[in-house]
Structure formats: structure tokens, C-alpha cells
N, C-alpha and C. Protein backbone atom coordinates (compact mmCIF):
# COMPACT_ATOMS: atom_id res chain seq x y z
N UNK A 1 -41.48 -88.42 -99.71
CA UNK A 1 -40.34 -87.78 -100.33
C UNK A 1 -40.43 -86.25 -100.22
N UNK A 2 -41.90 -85.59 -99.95
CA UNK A 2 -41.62 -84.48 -100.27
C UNK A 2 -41.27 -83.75 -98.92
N UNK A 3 -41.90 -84.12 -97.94
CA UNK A 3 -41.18 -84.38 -96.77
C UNK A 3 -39.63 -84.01 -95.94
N UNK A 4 -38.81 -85.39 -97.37
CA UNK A 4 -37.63 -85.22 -96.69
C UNK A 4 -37.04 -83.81 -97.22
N UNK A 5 -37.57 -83.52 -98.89
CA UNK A 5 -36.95 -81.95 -99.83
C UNK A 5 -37.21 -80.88 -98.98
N UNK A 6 -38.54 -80.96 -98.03
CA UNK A 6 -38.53 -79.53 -97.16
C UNK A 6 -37.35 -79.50 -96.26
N UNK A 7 -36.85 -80.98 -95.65
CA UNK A 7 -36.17 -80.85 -94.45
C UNK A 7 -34.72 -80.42 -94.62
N UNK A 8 -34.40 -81.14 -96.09
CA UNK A 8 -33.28 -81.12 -96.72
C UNK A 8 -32.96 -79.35 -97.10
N UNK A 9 -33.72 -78.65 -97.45
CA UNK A 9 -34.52 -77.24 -98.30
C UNK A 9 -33.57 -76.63 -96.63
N UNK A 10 -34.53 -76.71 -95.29
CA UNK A 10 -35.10 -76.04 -94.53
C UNK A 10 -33.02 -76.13 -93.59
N UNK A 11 -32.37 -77.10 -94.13
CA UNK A 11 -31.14 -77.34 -93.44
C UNK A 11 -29.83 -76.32 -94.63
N UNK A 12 -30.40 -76.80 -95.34
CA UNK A 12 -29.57 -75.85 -96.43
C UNK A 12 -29.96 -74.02 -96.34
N UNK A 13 -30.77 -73.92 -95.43
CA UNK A 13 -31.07 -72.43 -95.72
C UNK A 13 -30.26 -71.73 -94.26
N UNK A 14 -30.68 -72.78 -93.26
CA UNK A 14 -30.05 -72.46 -92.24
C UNK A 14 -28.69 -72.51 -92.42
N UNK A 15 -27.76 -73.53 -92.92
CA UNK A 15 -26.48 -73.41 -92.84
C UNK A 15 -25.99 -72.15 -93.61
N UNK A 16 -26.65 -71.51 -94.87
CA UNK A 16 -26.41 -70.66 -95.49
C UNK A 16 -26.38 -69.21 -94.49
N UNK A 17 -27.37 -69.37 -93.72
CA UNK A 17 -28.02 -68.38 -92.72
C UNK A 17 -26.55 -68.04 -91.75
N UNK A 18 -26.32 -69.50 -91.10
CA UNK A 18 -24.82 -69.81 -90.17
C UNK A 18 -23.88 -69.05 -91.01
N UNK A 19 -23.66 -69.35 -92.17
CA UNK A 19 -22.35 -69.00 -92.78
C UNK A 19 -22.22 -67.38 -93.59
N UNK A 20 -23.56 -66.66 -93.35
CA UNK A 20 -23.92 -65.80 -93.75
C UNK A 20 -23.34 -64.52 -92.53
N UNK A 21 -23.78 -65.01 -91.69
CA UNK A 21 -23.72 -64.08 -89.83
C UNK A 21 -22.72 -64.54 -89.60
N UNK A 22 -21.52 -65.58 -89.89
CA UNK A 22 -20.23 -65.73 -89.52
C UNK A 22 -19.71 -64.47 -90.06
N UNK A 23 -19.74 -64.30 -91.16
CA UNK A 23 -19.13 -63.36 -91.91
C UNK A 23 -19.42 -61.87 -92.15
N UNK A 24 -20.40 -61.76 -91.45
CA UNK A 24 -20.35 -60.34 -90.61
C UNK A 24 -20.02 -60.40 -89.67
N UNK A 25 -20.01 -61.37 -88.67
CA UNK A 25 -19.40 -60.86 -87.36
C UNK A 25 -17.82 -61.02 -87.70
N UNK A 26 -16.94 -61.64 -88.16
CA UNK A 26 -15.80 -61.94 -88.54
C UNK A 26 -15.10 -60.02 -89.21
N UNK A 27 -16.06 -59.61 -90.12
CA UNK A 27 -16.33 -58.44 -90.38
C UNK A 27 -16.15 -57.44 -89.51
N UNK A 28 -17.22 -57.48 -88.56
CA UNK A 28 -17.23 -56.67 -87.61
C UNK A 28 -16.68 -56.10 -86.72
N UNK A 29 -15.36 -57.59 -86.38
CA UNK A 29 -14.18 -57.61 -85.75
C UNK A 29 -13.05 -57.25 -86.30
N UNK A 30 -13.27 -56.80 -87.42
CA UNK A 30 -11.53 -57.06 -88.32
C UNK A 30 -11.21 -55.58 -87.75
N UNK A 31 -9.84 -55.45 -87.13
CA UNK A 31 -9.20 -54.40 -87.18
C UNK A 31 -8.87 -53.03 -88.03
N UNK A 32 -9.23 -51.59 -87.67
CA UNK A 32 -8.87 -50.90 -89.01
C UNK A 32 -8.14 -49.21 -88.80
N UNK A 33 -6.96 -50.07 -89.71
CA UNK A 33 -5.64 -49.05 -89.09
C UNK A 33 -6.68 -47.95 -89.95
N UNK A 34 -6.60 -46.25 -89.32
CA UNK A 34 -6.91 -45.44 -89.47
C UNK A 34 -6.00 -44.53 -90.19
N UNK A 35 -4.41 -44.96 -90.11
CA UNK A 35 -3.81 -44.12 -91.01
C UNK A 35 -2.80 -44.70 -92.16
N UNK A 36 -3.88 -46.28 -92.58
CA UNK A 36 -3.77 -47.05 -93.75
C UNK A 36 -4.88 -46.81 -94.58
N UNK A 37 -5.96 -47.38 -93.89
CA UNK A 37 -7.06 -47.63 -94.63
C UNK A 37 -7.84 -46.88 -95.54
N UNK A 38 -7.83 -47.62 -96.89
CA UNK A 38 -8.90 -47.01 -97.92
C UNK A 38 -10.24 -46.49 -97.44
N UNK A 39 -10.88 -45.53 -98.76
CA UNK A 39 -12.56 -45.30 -98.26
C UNK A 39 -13.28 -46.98 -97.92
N UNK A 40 -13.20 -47.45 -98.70
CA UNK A 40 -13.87 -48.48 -98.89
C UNK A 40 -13.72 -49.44 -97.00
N UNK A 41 -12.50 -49.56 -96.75
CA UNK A 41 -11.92 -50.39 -95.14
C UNK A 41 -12.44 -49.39 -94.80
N UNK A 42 -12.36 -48.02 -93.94
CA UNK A 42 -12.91 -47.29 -93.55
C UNK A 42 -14.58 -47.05 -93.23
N UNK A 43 -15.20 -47.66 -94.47
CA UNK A 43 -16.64 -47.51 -94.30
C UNK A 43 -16.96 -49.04 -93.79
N UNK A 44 -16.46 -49.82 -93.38
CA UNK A 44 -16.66 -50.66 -92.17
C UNK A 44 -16.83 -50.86 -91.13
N UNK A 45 -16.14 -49.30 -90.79
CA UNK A 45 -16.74 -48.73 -89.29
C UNK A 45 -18.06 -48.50 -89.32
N UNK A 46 -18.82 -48.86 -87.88
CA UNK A 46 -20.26 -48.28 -87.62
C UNK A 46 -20.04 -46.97 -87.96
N UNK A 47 -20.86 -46.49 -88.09
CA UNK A 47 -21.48 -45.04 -88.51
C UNK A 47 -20.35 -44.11 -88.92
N UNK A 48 -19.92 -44.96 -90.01
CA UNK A 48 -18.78 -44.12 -91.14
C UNK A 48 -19.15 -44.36 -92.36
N UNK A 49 -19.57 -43.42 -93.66
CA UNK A 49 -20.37 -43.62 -94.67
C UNK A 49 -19.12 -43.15 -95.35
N UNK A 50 -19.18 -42.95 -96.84
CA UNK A 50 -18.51 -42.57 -97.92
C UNK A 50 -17.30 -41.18 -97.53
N UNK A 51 -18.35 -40.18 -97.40
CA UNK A 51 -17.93 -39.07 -97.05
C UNK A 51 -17.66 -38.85 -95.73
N UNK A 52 -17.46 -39.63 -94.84
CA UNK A 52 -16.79 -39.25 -93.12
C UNK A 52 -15.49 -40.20 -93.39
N UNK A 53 -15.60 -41.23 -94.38
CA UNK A 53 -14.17 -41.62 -94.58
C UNK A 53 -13.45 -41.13 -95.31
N UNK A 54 -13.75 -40.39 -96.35
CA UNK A 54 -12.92 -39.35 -97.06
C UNK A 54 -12.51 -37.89 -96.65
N UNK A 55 -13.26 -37.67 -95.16
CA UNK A 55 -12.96 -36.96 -94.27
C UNK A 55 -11.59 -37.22 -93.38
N UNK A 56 -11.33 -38.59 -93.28
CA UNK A 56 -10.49 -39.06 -92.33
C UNK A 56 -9.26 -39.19 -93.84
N UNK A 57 -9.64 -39.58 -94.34
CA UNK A 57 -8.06 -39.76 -95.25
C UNK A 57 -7.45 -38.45 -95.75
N UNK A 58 -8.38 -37.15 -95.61
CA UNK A 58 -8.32 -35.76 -95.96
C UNK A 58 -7.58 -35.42 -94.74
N UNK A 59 -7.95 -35.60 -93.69
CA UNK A 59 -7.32 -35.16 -92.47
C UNK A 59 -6.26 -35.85 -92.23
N UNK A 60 -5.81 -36.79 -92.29
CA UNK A 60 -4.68 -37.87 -92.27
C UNK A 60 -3.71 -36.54 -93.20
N UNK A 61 -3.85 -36.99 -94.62
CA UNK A 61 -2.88 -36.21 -95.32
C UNK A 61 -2.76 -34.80 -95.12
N UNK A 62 -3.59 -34.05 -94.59
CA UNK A 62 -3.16 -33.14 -94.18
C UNK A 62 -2.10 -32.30 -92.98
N UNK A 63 -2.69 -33.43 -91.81
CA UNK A 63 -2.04 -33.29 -90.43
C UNK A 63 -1.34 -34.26 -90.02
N UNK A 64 -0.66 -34.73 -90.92
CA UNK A 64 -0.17 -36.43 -90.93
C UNK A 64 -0.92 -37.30 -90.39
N UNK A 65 0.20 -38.37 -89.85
CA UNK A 65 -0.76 -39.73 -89.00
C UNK A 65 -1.36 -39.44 -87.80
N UNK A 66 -2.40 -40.32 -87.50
CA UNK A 66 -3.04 -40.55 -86.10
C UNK A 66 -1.88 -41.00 -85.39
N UNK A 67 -1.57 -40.39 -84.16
CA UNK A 67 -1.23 -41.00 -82.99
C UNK A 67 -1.68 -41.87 -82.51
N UNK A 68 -3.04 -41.67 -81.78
CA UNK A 68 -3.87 -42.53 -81.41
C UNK A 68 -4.91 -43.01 -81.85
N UNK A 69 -5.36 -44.18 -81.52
CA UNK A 69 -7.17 -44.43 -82.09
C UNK A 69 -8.06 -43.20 -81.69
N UNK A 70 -8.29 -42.65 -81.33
CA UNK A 70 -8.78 -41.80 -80.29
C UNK A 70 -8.86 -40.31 -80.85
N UNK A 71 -7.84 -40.14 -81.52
CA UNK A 71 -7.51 -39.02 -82.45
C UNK A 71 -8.58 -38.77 -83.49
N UNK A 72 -9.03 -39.85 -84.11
CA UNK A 72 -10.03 -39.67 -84.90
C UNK A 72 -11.28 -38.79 -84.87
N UNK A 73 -11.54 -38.47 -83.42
CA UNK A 73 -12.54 -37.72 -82.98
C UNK A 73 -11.90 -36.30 -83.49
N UNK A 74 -11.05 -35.81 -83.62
CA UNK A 74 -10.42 -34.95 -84.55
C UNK A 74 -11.06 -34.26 -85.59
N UNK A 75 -11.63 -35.62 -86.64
CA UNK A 75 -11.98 -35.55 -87.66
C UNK A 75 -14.14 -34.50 -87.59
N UNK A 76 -13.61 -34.35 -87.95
CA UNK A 76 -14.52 -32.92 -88.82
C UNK A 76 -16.18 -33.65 -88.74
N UNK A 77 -17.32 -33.75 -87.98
CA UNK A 77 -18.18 -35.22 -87.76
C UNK A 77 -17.99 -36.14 -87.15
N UNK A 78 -16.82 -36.30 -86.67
CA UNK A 78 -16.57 -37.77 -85.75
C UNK A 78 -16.66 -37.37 -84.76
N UNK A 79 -17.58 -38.18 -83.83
CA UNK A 79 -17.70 -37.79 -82.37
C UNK A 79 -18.07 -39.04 -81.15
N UNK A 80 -17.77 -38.69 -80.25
CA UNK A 80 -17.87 -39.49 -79.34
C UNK A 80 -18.78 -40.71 -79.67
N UNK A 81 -19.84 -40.95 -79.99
CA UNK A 81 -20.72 -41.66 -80.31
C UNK A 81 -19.88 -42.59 -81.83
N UNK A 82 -19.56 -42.61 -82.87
CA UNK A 82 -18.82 -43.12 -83.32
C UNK A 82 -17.62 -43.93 -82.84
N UNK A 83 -16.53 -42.86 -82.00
CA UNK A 83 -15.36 -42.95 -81.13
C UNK A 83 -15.99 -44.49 -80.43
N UNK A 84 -17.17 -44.60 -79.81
CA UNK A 84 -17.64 -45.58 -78.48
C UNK A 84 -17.89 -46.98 -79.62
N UNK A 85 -18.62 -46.93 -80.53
CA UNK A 85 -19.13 -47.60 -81.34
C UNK A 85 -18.13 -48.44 -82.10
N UNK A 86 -16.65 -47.68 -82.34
CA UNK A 86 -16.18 -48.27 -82.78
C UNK A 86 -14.42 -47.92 -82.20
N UNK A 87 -14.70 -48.19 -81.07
CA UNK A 87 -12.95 -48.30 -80.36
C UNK A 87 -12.26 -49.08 -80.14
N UNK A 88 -12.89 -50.20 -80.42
CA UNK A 88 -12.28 -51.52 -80.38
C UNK A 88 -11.44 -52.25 -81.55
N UNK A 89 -12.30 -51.30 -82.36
CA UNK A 89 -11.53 -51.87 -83.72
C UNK A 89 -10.94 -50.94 -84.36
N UNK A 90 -10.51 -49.46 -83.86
CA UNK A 90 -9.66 -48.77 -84.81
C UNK A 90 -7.90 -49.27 -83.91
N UNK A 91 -6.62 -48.71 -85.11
CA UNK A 91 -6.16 -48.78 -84.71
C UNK A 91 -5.00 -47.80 -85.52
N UNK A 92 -3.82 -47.89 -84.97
CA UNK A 92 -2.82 -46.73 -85.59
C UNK A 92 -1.60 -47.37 -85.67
């Protein structure tokens, strides 16, 4: 019996594991309009923390909307390396 509790244990951790990494990658993919999105959607981007997204909603209201995804490099810290990291998923 004790046997089957490890195997039973060892299947329940993995599926948790499966359903754990679904939902970051699902995450990872979600689209994010740049001249909608809250701090919080915003810091979903790779290498966008608190304050580079309150950079972008500062610059938004200031200079109106993004034109492009691409525009973001604009922003005051955002640079190419961000721009690459995450171009797939901004959008306007």
C-alpha cells in the first residue's frame, strides 16, 4: 500500500507541475495593448518592473497613444533588448 501512496503522491505532483507551466506559458503569450494596459498587465512584460511601467503609462498620457508596438522604445529605459524580448506580445 505504501507503494501505491508514493505513486499516487508522485502523479498528483506532476499533474500539478503540468498545470502549473501551462499557466505561465498561457501567460507569457497573452497579448498587451500598450496604450490600455494597467501597471500591473504591463509588468508581464519581460524585463518591465513596477516603475518602467509607470514610465510607459506616464508617457502614454503625456504624448498620447502608441502608434506602434515599437514606439515603446520611446519610453525613458526601454530599449532594444526589452523591444526584442518582448515584440511579440505588445500591441497598440
Amino acid at each position: 500500500m505504501n507503494h501505491f501512496r508514493k505513486q499516487i503522491y508522485l502523479a498528483v505532483l506532476v499533474t500539478v507541475a503540468v498545470i502549473l507551466a501551462g499557466t505561465c506559458y498561457v501567460n507569457a503569450m497573452e497579448k498587451v495593448n500598450i496604450n490600455t494596459a494597467s501597471v500591473e498587465q504591463l509588468m508581464q512584460l519581460d524585463r518591465v518592473g513596477a516603475n518602467y511601467a509607470q514610465r510607459i503609462i506616464e508617457y502614454r498620457e503625456t504624448h498620447g497613444q502608441f502608434k506602434a508596438p515599437e514606439e515603446i522604445m520611446k519610453v525613458k529605459g526601454i530599449g532594444k533588448k526589452t523591444w526584442e524580448a518582448n515584440k511579440d506580445r505588445i500591441v497598440v
